[in-house]
N, C-alpha and C. Protein backbone atom coordinates (compact mmCIF):
# COMPACT_ATOMS: atom_id res chain seq x y z
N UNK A 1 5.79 5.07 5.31
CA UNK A 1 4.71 4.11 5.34
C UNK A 1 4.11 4.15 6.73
N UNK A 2 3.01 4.65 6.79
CA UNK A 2 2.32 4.24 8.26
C UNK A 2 0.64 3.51 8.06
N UNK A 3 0.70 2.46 8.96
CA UNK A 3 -0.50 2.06 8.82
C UNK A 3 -1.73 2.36 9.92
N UNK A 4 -2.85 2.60 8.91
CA UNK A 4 -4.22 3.24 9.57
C UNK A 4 -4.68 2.22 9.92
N UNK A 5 -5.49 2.39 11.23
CA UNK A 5 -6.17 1.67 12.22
C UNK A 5 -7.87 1.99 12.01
N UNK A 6 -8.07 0.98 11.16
CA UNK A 6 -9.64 0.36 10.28
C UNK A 6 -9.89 -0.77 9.94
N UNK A 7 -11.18 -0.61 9.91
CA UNK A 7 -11.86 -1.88 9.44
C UNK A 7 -10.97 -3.19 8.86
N UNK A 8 -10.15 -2.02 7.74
CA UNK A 8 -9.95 -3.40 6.69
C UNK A 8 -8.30 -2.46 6.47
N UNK A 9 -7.24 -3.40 6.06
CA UNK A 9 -6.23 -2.63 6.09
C UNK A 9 -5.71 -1.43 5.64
N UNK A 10 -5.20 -0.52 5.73
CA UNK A 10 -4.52 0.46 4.78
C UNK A 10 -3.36 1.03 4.94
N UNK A 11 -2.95 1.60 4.24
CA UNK A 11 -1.61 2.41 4.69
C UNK A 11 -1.44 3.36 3.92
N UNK A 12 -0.60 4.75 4.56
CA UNK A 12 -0.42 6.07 4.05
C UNK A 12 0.68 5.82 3.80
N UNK A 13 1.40 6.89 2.29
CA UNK A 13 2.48 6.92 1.94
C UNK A 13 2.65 8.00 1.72
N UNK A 14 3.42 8.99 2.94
CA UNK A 14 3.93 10.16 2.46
C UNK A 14 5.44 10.46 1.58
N UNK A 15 5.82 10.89 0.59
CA UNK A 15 6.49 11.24 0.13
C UNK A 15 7.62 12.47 0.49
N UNK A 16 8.41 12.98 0.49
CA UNK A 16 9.84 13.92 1.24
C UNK A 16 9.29 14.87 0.56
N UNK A 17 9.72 16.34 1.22
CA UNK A 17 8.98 17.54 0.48
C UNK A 17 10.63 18.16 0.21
N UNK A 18 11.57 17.27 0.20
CA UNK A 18 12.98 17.74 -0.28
C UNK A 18 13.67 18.16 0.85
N UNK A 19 15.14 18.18 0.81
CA UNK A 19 15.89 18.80 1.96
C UNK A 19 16.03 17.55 3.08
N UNK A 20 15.59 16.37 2.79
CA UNK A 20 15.55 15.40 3.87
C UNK A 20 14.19 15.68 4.62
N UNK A 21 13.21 16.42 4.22
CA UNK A 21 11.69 17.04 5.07
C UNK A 21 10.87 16.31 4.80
N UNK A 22 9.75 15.98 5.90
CA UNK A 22 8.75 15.03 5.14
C UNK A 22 7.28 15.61 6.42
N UNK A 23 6.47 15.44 5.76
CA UNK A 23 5.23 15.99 6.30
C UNK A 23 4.66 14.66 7.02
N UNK A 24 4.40 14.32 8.26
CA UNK A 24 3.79 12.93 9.07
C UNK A 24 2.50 12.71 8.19
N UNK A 25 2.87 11.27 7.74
CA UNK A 25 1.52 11.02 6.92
C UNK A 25 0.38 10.77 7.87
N UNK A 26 -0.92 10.98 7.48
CA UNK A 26 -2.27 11.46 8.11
C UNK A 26 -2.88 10.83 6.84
N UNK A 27 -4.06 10.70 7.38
CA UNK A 27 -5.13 10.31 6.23
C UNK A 27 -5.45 11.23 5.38
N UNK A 28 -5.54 12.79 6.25
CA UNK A 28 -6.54 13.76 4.82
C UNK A 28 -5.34 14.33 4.36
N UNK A 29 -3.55 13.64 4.64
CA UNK A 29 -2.55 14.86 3.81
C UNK A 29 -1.72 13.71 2.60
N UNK A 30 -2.07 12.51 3.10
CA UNK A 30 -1.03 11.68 2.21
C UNK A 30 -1.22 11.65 0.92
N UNK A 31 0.01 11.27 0.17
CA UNK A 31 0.28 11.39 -1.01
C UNK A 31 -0.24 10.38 -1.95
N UNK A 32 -0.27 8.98 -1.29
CA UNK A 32 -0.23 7.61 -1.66
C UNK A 32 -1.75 7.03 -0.14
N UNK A 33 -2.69 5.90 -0.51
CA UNK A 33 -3.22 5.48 0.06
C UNK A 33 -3.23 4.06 -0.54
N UNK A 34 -3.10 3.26 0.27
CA UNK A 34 -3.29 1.73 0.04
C UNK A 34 -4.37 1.37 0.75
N UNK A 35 -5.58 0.65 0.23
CA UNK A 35 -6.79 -0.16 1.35
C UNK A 35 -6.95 -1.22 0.51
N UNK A 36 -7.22 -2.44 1.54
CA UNK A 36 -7.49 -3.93 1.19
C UNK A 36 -9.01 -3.38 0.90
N UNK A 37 -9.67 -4.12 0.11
CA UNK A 37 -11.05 -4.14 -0.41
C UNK A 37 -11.90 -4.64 0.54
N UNK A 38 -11.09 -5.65 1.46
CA UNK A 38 -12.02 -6.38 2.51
C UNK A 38 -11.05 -6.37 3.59
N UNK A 39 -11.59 -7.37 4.69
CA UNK A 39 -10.65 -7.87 5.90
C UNK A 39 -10.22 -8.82 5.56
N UNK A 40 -10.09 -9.93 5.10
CA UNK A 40 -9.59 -10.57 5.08
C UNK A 40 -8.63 -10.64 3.68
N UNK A 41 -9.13 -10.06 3.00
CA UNK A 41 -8.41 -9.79 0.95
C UNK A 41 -6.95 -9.83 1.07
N UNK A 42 -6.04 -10.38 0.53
CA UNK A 42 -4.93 -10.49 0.18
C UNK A 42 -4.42 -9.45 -0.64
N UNK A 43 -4.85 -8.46 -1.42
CA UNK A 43 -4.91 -7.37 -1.97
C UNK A 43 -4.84 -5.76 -1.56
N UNK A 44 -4.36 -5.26 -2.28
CA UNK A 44 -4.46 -3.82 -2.26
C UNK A 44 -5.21 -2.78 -3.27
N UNK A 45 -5.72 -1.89 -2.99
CA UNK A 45 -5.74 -0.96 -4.31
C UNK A 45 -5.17 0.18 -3.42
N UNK A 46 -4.17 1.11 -4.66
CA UNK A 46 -3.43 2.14 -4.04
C UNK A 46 -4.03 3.41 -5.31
N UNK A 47 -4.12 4.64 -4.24
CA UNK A 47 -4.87 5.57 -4.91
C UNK A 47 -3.81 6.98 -4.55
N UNK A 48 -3.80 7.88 -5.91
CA UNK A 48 -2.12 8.80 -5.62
C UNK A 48 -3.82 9.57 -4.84
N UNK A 49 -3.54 10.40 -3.66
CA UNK A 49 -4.10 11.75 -3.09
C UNK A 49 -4.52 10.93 -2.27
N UNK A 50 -5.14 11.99 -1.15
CA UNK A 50 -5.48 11.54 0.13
C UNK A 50 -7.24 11.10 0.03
N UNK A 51 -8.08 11.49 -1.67
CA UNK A 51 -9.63 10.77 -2.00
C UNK A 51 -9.28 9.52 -2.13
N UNK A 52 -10.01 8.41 -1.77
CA UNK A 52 -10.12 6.86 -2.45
C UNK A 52 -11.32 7.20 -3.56
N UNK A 53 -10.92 6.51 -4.57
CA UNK A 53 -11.61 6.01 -5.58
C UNK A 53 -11.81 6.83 -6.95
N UNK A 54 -10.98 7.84 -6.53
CA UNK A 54 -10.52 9.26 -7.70
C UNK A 54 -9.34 8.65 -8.70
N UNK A 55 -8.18 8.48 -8.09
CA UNK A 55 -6.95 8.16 -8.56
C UNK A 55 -6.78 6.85 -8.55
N UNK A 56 -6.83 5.96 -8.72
CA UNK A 56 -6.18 4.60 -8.44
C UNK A 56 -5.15 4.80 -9.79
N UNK A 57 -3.93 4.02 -8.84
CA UNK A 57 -2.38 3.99 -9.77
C UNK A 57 -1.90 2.43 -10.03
N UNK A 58 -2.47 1.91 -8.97
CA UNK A 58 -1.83 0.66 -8.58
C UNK A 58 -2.91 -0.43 -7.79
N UNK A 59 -2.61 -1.67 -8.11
CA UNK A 59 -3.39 -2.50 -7.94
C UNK A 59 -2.40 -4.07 -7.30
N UNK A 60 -1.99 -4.76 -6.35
CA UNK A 60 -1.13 -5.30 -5.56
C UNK A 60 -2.04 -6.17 -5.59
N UNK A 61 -1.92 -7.74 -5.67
CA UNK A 61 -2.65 -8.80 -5.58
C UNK A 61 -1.83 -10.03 -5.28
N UNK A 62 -2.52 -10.45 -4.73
CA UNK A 62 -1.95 -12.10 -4.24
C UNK A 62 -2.65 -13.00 -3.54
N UNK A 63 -2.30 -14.35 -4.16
CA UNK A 63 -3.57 -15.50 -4.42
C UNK A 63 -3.66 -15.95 -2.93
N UNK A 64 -4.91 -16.42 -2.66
CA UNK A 64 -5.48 -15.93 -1.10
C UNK A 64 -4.77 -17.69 -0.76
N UNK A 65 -4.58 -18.36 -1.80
CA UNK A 65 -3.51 -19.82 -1.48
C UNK A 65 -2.67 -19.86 -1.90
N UNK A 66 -1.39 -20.33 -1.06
CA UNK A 66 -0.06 -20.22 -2.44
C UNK A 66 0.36 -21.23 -1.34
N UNK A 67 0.90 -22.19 -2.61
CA UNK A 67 1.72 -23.16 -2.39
C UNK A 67 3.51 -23.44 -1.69
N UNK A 68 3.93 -22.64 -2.53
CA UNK A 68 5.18 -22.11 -2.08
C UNK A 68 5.67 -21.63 -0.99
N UNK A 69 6.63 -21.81 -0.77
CA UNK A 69 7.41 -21.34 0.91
C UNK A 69 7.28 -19.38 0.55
N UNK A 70 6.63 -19.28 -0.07
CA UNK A 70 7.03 -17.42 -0.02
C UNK A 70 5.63 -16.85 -0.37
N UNK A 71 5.55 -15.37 -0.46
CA UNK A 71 4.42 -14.51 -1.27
C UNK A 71 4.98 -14.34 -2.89
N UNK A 72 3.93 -14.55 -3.55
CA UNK A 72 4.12 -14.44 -4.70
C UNK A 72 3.47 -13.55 -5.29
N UNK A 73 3.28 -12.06 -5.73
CA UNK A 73 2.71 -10.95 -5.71
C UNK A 73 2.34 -10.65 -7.28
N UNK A 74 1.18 -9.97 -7.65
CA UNK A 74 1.00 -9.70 -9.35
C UNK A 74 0.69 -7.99 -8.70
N UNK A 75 1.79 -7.35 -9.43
CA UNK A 75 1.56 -5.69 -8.76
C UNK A 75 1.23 -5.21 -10.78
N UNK A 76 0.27 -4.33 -10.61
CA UNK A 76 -0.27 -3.96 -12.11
C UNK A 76 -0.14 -2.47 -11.54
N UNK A 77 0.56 -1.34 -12.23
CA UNK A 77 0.73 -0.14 -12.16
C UNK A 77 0.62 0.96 -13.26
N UNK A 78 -0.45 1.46 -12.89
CA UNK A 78 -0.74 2.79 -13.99
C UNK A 78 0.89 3.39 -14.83
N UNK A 79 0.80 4.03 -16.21
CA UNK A 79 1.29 4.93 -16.44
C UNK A 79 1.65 6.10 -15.87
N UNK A 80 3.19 6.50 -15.76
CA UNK A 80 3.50 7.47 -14.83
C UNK A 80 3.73 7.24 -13.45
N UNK A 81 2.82 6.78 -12.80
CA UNK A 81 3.42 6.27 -11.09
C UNK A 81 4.68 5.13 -11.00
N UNK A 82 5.47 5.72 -10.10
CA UNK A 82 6.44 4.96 -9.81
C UNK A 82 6.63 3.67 -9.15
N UNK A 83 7.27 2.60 -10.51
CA UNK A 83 7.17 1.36 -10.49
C UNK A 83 7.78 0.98 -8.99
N UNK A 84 9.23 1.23 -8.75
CA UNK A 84 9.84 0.83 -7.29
C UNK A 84 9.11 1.54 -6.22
N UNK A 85 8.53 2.46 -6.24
CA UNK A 85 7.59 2.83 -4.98
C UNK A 85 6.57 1.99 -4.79
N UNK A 86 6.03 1.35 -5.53
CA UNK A 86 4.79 0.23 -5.66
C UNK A 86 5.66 -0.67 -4.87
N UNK A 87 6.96 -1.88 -5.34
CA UNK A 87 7.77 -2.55 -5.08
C UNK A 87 7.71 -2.54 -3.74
N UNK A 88 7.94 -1.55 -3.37
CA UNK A 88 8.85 -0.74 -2.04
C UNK A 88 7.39 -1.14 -0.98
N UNK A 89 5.94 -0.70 -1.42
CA UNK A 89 4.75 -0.61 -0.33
C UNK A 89 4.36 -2.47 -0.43
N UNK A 90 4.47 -2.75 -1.68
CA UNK A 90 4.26 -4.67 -1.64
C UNK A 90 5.35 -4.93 -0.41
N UNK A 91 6.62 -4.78 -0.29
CA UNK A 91 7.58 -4.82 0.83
C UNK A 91 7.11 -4.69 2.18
N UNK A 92 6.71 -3.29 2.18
CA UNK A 92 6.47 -2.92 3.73
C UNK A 92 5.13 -3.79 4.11
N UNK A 93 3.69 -3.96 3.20
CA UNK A 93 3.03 -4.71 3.54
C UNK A 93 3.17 -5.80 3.95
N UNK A 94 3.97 -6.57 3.52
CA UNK A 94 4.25 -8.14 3.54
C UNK A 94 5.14 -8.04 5.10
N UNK A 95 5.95 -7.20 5.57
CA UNK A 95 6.72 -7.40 6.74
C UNK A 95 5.40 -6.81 8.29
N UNK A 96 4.77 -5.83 7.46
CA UNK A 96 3.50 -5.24 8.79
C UNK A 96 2.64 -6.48 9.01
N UNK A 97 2.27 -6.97 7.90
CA UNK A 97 1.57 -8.30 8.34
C UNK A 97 2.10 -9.45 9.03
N UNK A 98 3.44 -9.42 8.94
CA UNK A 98 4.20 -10.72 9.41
C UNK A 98 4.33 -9.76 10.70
N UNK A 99 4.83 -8.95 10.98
CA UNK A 99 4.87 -7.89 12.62
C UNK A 99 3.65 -8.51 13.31
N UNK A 100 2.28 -7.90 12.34
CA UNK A 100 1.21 -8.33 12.91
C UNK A 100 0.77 -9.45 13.79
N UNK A 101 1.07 -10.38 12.66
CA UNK A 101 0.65 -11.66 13.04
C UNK A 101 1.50 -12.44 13.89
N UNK A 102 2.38 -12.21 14.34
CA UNK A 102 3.42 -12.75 15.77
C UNK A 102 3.85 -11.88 16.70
């Protein structure tokens, strides 16, 4: 998981090329792309390849108010893409923003 420095949030998700090997995720090589729709959006859309707006797999949402002591997340995921890898980037988002913000 590394996050890109833009407008509005995003993050690369490179995947292991086996053997314990993994290629440094970059914008034009990653496997996985996550971008908030806006700056301020509580949301994600995640797209498999390094194009936005070709692939979308996954869609990460959460209500811009929540009552509750926690995040409460609605993750909607294409056929075929992997459900705990979605899991796994709702995770890392929620802790980069809390990094962020203190």
């Amino acid at each position: 998981w590394k996050p890109i420095k833009s407008l509005t949030p995003m993050l690369c998700i490179q995947m292991a090329n086996g053997n314990d090997s993994y290629t440094e995720a970059s914008f034009e090589t990653t496997d996985f792309k996550a971008k908030a729709p806006s700056m301020l959006a509580p949301r994600l859309s995640v797209c498999k390849g390094a194009e936005f707006g070709t692939n979308g797999c996954c869609l990460i949402d959460r209500a811009t108010l929540q009552f509750e002591g926690m995040n409460v997340y609605d993750v909607t995921v294409a056929k075929g893409i992997d459900p705990i890898l979605m899991v796994g980037l709702t995770l890392c988002k929620d802790k980069i923003e809390e990094k962020q913000s203190s």
